[in-house]
C-alpha atoms as a PDB file:
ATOM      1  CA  UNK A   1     -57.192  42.846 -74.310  1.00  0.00           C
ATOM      2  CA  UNK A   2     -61.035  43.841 -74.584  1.00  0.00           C
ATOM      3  CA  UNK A   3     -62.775  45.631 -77.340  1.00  0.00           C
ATOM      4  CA  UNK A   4     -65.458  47.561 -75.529  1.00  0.00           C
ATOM      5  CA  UNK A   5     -68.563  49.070 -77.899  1.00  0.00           C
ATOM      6  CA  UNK A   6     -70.043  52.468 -77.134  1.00  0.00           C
ATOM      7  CA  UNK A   7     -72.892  53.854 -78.835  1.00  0.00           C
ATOM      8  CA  UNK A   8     -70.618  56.376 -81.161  1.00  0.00           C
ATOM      9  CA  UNK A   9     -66.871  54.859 -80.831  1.00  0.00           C
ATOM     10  CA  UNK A  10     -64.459  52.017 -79.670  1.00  0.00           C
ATOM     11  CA  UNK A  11     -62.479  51.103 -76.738  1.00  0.00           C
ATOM     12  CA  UNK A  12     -59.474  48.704 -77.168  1.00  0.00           C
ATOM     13  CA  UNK A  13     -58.497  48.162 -73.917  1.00  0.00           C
ATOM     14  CA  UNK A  14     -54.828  46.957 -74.329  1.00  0.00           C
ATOM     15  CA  UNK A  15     -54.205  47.748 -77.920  1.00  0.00           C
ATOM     16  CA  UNK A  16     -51.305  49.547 -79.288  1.00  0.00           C
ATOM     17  CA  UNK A  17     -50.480  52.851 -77.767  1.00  0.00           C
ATOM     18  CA  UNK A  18     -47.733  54.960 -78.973  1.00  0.00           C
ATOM     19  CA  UNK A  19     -44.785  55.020 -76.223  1.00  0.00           C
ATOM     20  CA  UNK A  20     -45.378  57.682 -73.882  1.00  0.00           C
ATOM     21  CA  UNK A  21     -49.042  58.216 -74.629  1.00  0.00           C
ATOM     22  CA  UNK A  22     -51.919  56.356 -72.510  1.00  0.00           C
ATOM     23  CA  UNK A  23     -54.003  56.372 -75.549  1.00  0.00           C
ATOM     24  CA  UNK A  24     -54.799  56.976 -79.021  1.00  0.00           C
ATOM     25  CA  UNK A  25     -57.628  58.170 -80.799  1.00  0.00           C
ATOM     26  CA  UNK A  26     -58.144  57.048 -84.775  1.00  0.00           C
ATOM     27  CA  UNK A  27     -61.343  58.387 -86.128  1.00  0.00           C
ATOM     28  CA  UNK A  28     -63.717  56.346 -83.354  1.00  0.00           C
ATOM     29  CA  UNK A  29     -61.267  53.708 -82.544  1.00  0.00           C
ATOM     30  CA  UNK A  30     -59.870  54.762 -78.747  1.00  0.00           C
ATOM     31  CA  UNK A  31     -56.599  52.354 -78.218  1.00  0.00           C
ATOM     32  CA  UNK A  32     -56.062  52.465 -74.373  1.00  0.00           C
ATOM     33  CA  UNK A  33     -53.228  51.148 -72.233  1.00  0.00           C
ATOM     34  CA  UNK A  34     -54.666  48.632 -69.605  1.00  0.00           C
ATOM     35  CA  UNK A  35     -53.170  50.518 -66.710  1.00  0.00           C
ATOM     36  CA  UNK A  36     -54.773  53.684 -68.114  1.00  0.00           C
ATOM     37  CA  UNK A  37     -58.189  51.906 -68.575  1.00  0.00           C
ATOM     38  CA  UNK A  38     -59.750  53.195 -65.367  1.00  0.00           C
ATOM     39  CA  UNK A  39     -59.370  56.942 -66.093  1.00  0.00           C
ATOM     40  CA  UNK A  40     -62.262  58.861 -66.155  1.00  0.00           C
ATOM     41  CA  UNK A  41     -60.685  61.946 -67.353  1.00  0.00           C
ATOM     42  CA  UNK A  42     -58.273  59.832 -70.095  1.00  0.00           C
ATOM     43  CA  UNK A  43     -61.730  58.411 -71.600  1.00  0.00           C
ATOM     44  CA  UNK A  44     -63.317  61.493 -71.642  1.00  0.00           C
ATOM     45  CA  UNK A  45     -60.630  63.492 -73.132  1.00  0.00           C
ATOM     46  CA  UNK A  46     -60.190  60.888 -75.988  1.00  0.00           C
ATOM     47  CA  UNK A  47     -63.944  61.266 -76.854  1.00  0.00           C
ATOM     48  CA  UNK A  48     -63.238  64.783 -77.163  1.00  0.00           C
ATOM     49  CA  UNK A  49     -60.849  63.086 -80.013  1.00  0.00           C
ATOM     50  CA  UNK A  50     -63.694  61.234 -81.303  1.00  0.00           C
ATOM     51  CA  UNK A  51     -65.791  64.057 -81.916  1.00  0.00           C
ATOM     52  CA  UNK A  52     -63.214  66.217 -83.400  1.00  0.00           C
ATOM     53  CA  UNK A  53     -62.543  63.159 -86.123  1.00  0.00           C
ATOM     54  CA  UNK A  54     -66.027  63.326 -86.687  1.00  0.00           C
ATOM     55  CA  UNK A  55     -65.850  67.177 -87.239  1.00  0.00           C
ATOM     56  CA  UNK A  56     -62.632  67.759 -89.312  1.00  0.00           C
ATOM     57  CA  UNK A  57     -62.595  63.685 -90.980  1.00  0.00           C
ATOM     58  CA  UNK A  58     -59.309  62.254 -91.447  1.00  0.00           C
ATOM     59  CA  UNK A  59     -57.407  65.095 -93.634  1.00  0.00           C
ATOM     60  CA  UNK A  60     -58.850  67.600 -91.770  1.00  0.00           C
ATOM     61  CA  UNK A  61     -58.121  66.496 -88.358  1.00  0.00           C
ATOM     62  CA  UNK A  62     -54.172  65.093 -89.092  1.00  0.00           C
ATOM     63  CA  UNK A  63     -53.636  68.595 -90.985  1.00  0.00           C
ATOM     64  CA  UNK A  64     -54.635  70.948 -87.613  1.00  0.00           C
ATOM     65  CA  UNK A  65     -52.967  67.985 -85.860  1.00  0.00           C
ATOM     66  CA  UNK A  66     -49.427  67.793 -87.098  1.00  0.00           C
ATOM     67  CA  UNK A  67     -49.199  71.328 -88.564  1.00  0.00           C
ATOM     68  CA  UNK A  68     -50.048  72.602 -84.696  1.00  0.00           C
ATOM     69  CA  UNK A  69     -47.300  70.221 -83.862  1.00  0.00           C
ATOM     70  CA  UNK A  70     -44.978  70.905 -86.209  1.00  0.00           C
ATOM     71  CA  UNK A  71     -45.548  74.997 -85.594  1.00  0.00           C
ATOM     72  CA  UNK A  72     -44.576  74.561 -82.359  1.00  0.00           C
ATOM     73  CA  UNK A  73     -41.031  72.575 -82.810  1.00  0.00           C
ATOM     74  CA  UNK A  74     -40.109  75.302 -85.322  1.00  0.00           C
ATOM     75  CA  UNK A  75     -40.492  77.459 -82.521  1.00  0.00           C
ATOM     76  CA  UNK A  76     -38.117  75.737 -80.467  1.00  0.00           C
ATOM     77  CA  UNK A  77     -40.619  73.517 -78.608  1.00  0.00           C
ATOM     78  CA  UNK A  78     -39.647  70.069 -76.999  1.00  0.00           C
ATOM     79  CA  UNK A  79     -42.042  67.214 -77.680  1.00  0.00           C
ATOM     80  CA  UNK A  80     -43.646  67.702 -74.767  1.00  0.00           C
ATOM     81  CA  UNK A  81     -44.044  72.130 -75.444  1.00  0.00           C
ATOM     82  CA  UNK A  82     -45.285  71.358 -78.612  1.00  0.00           C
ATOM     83  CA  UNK A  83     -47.971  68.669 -77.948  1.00  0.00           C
ATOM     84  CA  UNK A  84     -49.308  70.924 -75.111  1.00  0.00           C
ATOM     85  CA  UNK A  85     -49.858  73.660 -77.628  1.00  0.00           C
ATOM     86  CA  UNK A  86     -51.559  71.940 -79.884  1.00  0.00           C
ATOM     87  CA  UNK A  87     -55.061  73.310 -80.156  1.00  0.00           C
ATOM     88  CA  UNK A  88     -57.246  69.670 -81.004  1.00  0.00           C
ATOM     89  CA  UNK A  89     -55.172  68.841 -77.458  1.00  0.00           C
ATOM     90  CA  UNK A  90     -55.829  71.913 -75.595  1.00  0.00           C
ATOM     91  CA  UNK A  91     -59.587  71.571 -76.284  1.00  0.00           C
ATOM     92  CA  UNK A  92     -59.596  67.755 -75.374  1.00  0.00           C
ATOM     93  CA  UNK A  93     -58.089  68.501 -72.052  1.00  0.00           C
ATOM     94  CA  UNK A  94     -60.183  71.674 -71.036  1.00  0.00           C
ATOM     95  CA  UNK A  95     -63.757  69.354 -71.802  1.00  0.00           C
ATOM     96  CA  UNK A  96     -62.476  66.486 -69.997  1.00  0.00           C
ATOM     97  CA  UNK A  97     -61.560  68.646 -66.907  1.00  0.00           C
ATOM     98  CA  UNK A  98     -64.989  69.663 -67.162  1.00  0.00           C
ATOM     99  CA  UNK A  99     -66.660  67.350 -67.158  1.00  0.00           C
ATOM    100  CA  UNK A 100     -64.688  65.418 -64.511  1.00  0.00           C
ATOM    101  CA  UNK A 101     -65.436  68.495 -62.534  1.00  0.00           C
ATOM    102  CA  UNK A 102     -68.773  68.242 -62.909  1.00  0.00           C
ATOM    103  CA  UNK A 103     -69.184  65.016 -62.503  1.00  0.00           C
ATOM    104  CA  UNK A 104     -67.449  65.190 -59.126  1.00  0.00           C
ATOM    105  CA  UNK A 105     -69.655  68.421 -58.286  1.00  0.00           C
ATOM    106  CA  UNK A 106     -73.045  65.964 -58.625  1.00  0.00           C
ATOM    107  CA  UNK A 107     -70.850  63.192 -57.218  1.00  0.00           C
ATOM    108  CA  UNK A 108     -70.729  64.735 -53.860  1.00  0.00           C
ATOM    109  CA  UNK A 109     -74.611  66.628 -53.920  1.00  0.00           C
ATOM    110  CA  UNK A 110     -75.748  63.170 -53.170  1.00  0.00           C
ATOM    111  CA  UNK A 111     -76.314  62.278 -49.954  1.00  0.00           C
ATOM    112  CA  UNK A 112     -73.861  59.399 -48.764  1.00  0.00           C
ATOM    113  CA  UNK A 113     -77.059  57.033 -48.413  1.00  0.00           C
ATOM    114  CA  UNK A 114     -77.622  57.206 -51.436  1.00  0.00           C
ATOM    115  CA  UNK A 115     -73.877  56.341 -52.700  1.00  0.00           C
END
């Protein structure tokens, strides 16, 4: 386990995840699973939770959270249906595909000598 300090948030590198998640963001605590550690797109996508905590604070964000969860059970949703639907998730995913996009986009516009 490693606690790693960013400039706006946390990384707990082998802290508690729930099961079936790879991470967890609390305000700008980010728990990750060790095997997950290396993911570019997984620590991007949980800064997009970071921000979002920021933006809505606790009541605010676990509202939009669980009631966009909850919605989409009631609507005969698995887990898995519902979670996807969530909007706070939705948004996390599309920036972090982003910006892994990008990233690979400047990635390979520099010349392998430079690499």
């Amino acid at each position: 386990m490693r606690l790693e300090r960013h400039a706006d948030h946390l990384v707990w590198v082998g802290g508690p995840v729930p099961r079936g998640s790879d991470a967890i963001t609390i305000g700008r605590l980010v728990s990750m699973r060790e095997s997950a550690a290396g993911s570019g797109y997984l620590h991007r996508h949980e800064l997009v939770h970071v921000r979002q905590w920021r933006r809505f604070g606790l009541v605010g964000f676990t509202v939009r959270y669980l009631a966009s969860y909850l919605a989409g059970r009631l609507r005969g949703k698995g887990h898995l249906g519902a979670y996807r639907r969530i909007p706070l998730e939705i948004e996390a995913d599309w920036i972090a595909r982003r910006m892994v996009a990008s990233a690979s986009t400047r990635d390979a516009s520099v010349p392998s000598s430079m690499s």
